[in-house]
N, C-alpha and C. Protein backbone atom coordinates (compact mmCIF):
# COMPACT_ATOMS: atom_id res chain seq x y z
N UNK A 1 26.85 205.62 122.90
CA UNK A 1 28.17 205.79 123.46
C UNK A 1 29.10 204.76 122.82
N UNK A 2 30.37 204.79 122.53
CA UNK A 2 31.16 204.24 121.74
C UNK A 2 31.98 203.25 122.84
N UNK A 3 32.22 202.16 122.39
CA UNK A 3 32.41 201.06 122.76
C UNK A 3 33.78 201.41 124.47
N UNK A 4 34.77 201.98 123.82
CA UNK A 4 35.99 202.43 124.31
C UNK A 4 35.35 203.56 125.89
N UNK A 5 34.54 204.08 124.95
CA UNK A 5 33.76 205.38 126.33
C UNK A 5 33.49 204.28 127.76
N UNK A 6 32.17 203.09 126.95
CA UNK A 6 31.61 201.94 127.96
C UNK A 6 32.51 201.60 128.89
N UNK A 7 33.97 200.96 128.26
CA UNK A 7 34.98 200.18 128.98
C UNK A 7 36.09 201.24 130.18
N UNK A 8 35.83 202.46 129.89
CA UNK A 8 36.25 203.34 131.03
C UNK A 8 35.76 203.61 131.84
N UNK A 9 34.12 203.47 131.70
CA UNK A 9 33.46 203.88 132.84
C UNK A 9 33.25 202.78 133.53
N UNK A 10 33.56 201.20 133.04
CA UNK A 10 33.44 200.14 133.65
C UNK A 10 34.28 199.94 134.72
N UNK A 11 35.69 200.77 134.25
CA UNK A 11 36.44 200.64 135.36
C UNK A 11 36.25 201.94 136.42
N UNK A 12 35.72 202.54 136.30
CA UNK A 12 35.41 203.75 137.31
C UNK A 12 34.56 203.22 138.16
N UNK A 13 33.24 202.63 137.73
CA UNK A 13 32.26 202.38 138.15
C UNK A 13 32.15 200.99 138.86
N UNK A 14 32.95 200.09 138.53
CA UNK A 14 33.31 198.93 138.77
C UNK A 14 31.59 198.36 139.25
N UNK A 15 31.00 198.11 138.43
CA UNK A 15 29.94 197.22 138.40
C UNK A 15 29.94 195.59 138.78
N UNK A 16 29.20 194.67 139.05
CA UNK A 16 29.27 193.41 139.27
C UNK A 16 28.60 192.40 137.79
N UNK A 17 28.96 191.81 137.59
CA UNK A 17 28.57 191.36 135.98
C UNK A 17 27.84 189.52 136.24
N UNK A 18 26.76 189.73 136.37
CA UNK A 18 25.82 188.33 136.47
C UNK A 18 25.65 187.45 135.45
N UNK A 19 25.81 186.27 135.63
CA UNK A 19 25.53 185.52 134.55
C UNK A 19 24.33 184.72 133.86
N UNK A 20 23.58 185.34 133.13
CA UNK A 20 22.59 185.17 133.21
C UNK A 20 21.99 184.35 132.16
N UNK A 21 23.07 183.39 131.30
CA UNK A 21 23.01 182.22 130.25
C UNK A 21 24.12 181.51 129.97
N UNK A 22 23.78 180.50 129.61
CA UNK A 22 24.85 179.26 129.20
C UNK A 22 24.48 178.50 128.09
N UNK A 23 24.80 178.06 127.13
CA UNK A 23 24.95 177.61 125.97
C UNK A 23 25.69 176.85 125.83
N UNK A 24 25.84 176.13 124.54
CA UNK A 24 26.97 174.88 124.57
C UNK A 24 28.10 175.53 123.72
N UNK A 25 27.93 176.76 123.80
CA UNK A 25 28.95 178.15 123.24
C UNK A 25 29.16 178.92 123.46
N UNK A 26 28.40 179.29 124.35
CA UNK A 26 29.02 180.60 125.20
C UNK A 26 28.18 180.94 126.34
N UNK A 27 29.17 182.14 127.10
CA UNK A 27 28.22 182.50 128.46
C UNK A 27 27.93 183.37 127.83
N UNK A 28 26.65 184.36 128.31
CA UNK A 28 26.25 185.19 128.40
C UNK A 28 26.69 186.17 130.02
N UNK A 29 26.99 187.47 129.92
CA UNK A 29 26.79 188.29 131.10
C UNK A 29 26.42 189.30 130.87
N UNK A 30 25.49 189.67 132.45
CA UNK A 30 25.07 191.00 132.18
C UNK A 30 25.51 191.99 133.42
N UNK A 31 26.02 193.32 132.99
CA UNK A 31 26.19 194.53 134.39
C UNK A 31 25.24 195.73 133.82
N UNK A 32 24.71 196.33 135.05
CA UNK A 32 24.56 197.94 134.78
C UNK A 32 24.99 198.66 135.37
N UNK A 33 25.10 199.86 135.40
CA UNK A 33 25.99 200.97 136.26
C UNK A 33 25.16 201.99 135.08
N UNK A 34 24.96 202.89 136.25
CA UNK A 34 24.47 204.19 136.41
C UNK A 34 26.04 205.59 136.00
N UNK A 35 25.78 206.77 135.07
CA UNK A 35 26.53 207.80 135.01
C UNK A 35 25.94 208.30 134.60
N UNK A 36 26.55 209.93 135.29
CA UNK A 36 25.66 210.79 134.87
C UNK A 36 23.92 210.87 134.43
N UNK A 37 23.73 210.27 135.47
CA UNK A 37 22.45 210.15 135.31
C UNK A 37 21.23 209.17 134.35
N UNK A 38 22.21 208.53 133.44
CA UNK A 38 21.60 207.00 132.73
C UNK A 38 22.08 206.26 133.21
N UNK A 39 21.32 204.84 133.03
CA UNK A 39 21.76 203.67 133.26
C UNK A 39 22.17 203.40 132.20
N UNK A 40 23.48 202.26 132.19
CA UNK A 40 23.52 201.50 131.04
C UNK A 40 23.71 200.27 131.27
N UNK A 41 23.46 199.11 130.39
CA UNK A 41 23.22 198.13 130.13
C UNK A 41 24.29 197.19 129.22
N UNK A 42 24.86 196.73 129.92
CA UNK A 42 26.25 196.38 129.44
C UNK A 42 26.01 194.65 129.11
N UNK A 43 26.09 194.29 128.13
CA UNK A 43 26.02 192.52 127.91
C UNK A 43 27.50 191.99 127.55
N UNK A 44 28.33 191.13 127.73
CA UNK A 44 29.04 190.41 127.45
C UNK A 44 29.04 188.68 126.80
N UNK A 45 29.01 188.41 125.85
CA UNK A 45 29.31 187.15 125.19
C UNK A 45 30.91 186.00 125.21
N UNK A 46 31.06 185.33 126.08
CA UNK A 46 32.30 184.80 125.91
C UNK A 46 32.27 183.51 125.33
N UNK A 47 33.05 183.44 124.22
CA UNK A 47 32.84 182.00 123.59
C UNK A 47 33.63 180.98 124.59
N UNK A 48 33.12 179.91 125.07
CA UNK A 48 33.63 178.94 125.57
C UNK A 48 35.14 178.51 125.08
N UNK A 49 35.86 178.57 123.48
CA UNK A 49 36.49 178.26 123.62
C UNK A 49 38.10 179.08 124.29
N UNK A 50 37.45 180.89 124.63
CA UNK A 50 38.33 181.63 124.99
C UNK A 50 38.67 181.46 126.55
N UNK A 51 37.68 180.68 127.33
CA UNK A 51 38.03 180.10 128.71
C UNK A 51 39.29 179.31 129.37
N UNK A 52 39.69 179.07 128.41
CA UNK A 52 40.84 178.33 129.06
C UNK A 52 40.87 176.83 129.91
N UNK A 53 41.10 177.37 130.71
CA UNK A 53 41.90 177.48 132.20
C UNK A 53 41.25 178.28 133.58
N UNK A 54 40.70 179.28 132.72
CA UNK A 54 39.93 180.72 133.67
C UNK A 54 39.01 179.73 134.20
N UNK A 55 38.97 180.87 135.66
CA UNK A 55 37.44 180.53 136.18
C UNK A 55 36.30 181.63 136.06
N UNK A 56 35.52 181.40 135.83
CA UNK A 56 34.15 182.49 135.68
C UNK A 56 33.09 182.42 136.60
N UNK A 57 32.63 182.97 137.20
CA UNK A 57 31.39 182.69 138.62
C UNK A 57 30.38 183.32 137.77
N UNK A 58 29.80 182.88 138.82
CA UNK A 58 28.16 183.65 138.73
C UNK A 58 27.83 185.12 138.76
N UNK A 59 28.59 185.86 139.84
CA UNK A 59 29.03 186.62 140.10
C UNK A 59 30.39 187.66 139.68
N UNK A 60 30.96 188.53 138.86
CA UNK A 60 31.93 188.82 138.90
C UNK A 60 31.99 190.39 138.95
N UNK A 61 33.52 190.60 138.84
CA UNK A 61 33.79 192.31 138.35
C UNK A 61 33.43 191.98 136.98
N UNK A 62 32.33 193.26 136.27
CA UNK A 62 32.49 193.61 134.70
C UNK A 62 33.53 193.76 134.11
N UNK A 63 34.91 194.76 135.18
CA UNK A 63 35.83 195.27 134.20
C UNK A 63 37.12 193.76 133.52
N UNK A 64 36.69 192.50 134.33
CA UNK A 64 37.38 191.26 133.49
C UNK A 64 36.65 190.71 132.44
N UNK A 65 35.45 191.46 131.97
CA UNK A 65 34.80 190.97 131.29
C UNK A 65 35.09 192.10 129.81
N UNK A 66 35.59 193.03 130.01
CA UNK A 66 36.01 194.09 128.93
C UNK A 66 36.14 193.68 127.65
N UNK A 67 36.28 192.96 127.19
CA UNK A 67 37.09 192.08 126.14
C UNK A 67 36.05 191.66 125.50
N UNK A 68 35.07 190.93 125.76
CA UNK A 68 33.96 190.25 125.00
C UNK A 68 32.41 191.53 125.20
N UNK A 69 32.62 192.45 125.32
CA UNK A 69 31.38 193.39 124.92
C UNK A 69 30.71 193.43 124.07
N UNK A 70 29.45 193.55 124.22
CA UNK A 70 28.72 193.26 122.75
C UNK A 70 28.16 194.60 122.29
């Protein structure tokens, strides 16, 4: 499925996106959400230096995570 397809159904589906690594460069996150009958497996990479200011939990919505898809 093509990258653009993923990020629409992220917002339909509105999944929760866990964080499931830390590095001295980046987070790692992970969501899945179910359509049409597959799961998919959605990872996100955010380089530390695109943080800002932001806050990031443990816990989040996937669809603020759109941006850094891997």
């Amino acid at each position: 499925m093509e990258k653009n397809e993923v990020k629409k159904l992220l917002y339909k589906a509105e999944p929760a996106a866990r964080l499931i690594y830390v590095s001295k460069e980046r987070l790692w996150y992970r969501s899945d959400f179910d359509h049409e009958g597959t799961t998919y497996l959605v990872s996100s990479s955010i380089p530390l230096g695109d943080i800002g200011d932001a806050k990031f939990y443990t816990d989040m919505d996937a669809k603020y995570l759109i941006r850094w898809i891997d």
